[in-house]
Protein backbone atom coordinates (compact mmCIF):
# COMPACT_ATOMS: atom_id res chain seq x y z
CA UNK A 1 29.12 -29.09 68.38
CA UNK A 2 29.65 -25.80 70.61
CA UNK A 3 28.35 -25.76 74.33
CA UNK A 4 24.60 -24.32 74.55
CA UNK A 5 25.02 -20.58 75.83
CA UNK A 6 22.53 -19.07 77.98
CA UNK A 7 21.42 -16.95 75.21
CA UNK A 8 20.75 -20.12 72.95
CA UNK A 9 18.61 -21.43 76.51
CA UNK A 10 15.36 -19.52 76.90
CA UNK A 11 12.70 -20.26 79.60
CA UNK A 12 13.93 -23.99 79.54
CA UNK A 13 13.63 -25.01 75.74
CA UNK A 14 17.12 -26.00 73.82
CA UNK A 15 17.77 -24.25 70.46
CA UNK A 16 20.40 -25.91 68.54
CA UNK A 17 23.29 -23.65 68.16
CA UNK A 18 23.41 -23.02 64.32
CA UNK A 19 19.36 -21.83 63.98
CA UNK A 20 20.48 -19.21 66.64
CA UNK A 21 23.32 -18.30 64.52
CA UNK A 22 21.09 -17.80 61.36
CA UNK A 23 18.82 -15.67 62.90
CA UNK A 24 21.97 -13.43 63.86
CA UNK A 25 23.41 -13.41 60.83
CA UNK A 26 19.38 -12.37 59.32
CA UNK A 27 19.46 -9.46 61.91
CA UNK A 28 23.35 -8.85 60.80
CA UNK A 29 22.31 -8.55 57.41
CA UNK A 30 19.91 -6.11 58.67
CA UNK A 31 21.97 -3.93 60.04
CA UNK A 32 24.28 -3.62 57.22
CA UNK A 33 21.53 -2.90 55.55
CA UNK A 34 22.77 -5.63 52.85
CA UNK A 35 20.23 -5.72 49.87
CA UNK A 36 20.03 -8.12 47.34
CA UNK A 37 22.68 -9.10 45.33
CA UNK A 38 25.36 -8.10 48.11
CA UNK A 39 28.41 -9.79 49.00
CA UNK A 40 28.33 -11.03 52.83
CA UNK A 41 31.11 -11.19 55.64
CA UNK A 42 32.49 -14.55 55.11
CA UNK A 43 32.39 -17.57 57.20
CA UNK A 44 35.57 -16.28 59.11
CA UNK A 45 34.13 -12.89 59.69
CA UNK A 46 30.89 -14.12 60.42
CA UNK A 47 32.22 -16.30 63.32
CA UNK A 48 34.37 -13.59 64.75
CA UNK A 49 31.36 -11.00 64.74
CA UNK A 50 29.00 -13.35 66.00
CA UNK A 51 31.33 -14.86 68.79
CA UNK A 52 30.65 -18.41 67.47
CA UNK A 53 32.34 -21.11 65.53
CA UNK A 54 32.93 -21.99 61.90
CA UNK A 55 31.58 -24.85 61.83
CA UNK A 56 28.37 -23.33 63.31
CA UNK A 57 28.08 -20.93 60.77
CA UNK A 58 28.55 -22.90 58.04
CA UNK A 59 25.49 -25.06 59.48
CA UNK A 60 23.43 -21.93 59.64
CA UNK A 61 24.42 -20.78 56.01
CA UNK A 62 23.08 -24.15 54.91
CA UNK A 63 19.80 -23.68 56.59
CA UNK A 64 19.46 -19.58 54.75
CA UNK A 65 20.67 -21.03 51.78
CA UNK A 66 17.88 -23.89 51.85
CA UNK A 67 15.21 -21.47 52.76
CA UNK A 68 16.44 -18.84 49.83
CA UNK A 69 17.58 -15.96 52.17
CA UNK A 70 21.48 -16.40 51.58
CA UNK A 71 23.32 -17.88 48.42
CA UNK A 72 26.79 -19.70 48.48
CA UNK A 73 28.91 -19.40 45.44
CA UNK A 74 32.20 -21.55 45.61
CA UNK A 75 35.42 -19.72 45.72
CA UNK A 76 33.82 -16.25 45.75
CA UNK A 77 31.86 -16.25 48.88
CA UNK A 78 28.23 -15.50 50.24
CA UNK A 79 25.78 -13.20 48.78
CA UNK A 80 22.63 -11.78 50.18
CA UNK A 81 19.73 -14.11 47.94
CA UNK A 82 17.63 -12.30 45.61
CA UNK A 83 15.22 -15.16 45.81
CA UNK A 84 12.31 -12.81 47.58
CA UNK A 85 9.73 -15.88 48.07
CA UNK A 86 6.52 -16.09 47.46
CA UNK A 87 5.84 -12.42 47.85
CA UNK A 88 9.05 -11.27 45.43
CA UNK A 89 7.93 -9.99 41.59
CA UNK A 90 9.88 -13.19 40.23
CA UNK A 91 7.35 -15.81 41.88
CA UNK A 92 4.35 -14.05 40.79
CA UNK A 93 5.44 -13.58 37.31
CA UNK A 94 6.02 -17.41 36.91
CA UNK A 95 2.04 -18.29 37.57
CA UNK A 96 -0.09 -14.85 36.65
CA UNK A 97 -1.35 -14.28 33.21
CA UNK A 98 -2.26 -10.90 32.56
CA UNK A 99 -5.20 -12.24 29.61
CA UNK A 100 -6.55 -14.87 31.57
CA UNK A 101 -10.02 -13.09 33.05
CA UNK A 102 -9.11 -15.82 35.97
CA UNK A 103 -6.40 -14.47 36.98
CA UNK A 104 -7.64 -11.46 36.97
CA UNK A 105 -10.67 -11.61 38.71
CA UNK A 106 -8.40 -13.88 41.40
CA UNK A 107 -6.01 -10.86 41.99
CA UNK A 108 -9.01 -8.40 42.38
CA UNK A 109 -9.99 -10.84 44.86
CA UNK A 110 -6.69 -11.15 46.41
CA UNK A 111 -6.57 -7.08 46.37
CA UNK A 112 -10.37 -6.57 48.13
CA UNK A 113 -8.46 -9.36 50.99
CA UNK A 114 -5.06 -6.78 51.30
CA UNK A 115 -6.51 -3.45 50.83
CA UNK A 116 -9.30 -3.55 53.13
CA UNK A 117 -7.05 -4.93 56.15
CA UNK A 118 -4.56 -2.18 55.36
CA UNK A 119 -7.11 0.42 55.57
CA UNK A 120 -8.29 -1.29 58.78
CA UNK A 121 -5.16 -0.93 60.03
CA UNK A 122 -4.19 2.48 59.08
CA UNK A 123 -7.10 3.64 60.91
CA UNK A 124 -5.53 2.71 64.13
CA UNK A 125 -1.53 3.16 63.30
CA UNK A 126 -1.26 6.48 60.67
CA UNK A 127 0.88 8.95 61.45
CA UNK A 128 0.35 12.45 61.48
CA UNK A 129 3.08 12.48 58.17
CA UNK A 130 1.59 9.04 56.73
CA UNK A 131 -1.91 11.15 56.81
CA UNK A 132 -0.71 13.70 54.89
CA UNK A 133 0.99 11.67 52.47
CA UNK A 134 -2.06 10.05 51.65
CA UNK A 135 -4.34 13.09 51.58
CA UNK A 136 -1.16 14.77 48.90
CA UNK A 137 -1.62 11.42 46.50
CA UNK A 138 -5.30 11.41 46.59
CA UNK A 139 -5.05 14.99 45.72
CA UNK A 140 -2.44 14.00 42.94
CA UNK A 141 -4.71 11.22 41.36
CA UNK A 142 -7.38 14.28 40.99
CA UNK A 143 -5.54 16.74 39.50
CA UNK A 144 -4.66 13.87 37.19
CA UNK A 145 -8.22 12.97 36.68
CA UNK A 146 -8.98 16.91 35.89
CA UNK A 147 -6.29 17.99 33.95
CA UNK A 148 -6.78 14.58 31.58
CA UNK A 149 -3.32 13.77 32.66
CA UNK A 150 -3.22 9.80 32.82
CA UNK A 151 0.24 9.73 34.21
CA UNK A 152 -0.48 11.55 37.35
CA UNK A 153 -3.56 10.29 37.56
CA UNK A 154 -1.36 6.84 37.81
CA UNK A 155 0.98 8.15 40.12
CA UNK A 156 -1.41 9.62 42.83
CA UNK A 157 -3.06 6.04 42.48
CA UNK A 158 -0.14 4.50 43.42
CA UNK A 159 1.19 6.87 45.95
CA UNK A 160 -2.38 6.72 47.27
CA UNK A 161 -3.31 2.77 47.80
CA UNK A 162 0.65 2.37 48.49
CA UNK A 163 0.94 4.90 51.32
CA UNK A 164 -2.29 3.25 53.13
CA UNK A 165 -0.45 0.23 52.85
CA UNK A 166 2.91 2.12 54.67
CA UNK A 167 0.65 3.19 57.50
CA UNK A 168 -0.44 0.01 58.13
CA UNK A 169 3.04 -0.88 59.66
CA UNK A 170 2.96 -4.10 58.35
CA UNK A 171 5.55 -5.28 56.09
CA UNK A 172 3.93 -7.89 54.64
CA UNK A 173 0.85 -6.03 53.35
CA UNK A 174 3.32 -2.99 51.81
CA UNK A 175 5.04 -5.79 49.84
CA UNK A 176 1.69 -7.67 48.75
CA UNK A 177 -0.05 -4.53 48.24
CA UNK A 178 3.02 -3.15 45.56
CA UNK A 179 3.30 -6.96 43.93
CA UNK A 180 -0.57 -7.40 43.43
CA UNK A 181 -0.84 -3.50 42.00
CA UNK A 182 2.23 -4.09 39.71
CA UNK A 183 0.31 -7.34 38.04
CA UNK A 184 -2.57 -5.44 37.79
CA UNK A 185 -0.66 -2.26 35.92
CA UNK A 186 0.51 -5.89 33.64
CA UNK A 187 -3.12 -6.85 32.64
CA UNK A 188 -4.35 -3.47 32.11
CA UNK A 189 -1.56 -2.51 29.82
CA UNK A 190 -1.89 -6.09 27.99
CA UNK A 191 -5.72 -6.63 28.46
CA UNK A 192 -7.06 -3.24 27.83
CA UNK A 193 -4.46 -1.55 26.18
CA UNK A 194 -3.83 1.19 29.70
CA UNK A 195 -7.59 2.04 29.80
CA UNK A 196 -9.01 3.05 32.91
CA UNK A 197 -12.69 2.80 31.89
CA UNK A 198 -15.13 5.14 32.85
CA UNK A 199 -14.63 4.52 36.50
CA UNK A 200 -11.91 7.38 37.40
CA UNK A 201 -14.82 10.29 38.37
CA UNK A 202 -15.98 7.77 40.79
CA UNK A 203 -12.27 7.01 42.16
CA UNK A 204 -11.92 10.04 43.72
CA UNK A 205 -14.57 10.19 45.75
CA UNK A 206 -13.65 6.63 46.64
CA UNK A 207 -10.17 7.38 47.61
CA UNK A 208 -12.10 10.54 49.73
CA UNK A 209 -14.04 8.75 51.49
CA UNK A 210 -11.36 6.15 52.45
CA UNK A 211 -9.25 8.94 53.47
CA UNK A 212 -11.46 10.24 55.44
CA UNK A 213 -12.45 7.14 57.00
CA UNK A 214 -8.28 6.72 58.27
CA UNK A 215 -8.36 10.22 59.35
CA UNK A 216 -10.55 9.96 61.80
CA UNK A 217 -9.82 7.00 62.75
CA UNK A 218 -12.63 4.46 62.30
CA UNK A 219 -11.08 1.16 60.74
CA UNK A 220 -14.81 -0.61 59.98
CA UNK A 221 -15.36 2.46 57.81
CA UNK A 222 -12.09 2.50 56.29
CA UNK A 223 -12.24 -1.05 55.60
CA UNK A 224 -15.98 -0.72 53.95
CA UNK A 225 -14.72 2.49 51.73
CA UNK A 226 -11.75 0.67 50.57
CA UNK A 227 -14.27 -2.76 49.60
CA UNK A 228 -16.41 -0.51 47.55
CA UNK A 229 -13.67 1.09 46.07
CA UNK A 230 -12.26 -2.04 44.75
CA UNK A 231 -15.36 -3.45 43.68
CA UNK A 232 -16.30 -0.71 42.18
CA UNK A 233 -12.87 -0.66 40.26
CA UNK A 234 -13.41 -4.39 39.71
CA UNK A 235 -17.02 -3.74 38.15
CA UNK A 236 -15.49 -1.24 35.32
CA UNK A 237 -13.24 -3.54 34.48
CA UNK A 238 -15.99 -6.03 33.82
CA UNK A 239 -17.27 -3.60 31.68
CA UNK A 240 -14.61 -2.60 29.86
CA UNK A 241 -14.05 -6.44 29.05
CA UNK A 242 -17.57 -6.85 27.98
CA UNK A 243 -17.43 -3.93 25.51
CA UNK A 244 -14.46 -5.19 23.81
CA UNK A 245 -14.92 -8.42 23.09
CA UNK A 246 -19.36 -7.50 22.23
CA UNK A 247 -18.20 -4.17 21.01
């Protein structure tokens, strides 16, 4: 085992060697900007950049490769996972059912929980550009809503509950936020066919008011616009249910 270096000793506490070592070799992969898929330095290189051993490294691959962040194959090498956890499209697809009213209803739910912090947040951390983006996909989803055109009307949606998300600096919601809309775009296209219901006139003021809200910077208001929004979205889609299956 190497000697403990003063960077792996930190205000007294002992950190074995090799979880230092991962979390390099996360923050290398980082800077490479290494996506998916990619092939990695290997163990050699790894040691030599990181100024450590190979035995080391090959203790911290073990650990990335047990959590899903880094994947071995033998005699070609190390390749940046594309195992993306809990909050990757692959693990959501293996438990949500786009029929089952459920699941549904669950990922409304889940979406009332995520949208309403983001707006919160956005409140407080927009930027003058994130603002604007916003403001330009709200706009989008009305012209879409005018002009009949259910496309744009989808694509100012997106860019509009999506870029909230973005200003909210927080990596975590941006992913959740794209994951739960994507399974929702699933259960309307299955479910209902790509309706919207009768609920779009009442979107855009919705998205207004929760642009507003961010703009000037009050995050209880933002939060309480985006909550009616999605209820509101939630409550046509209860409708539209109920009308297809009592006609």
């Amino acid at each position: 085992m190497d000697s403990v270096s003063a960077e792996e000793q930190h205000a007294g506490s002992y950190k074995p060697g090799y979880e230092t070592v991962a979390e390099r070799i996360l923050e290398l992969i980082a800077e490479l900007r290494l996506q998916p898929g990619d092939r990695m330095p290997t163990e050699n290189e790894l040691a030599t950049r990181l100024g450590s051993s190979r035995t080391v490294v090959r203790e911290a691959v073990k650990i990335l490769s047990a959590i899903g962040r880094v994947r071995a194959q033998k005699g070609r090498g190390l390749y940046v996972a594309d195992d993306d956890g809990m909050l990757g499209p692959a693990r959501w697809n293996g438990f949500f059912l786009p029929t089952d009213l459920d699941h549904v209803y669950m990922l409304f739910e889940f979406r009332r929980f995520q949208e309403t912090a983001a707006s919160r947040l956005a409140a407080t951390r927009a930027t003058p550009a994130e603002l604007r983006a916003i403001e330009t996909a709200a706009e989008t989803c009305r012209q879409g809503h005018l002009t009949g055109q259910a496309a744009l009307f989808d694509r100012g949606d997106d860019d509009f509950h999506l870029g909230i998300a973005a200003a909210s600096h927080n990596h975590f919601l941006v992913a959740s936020v794209r994951e739960a809309r994507r399974l929702q775009r699933q259960s309307s296209t299955i479910g209902l066919h790509g309706t919207v219901g009768g609920h779009a006139d009442e979107a855009i003021k919705e998205h207004a008011a929760i642009y507003r809200a961010i703009r000037d910077g009050d995050p209880e208001a933002a939060a309480q616009a985006a909550a009616v929004h999605l209820d509101n979205t939630l409550e046509d889609y209860r409708r539209e249910i109920q009308r297809r299956v009592f006609g």
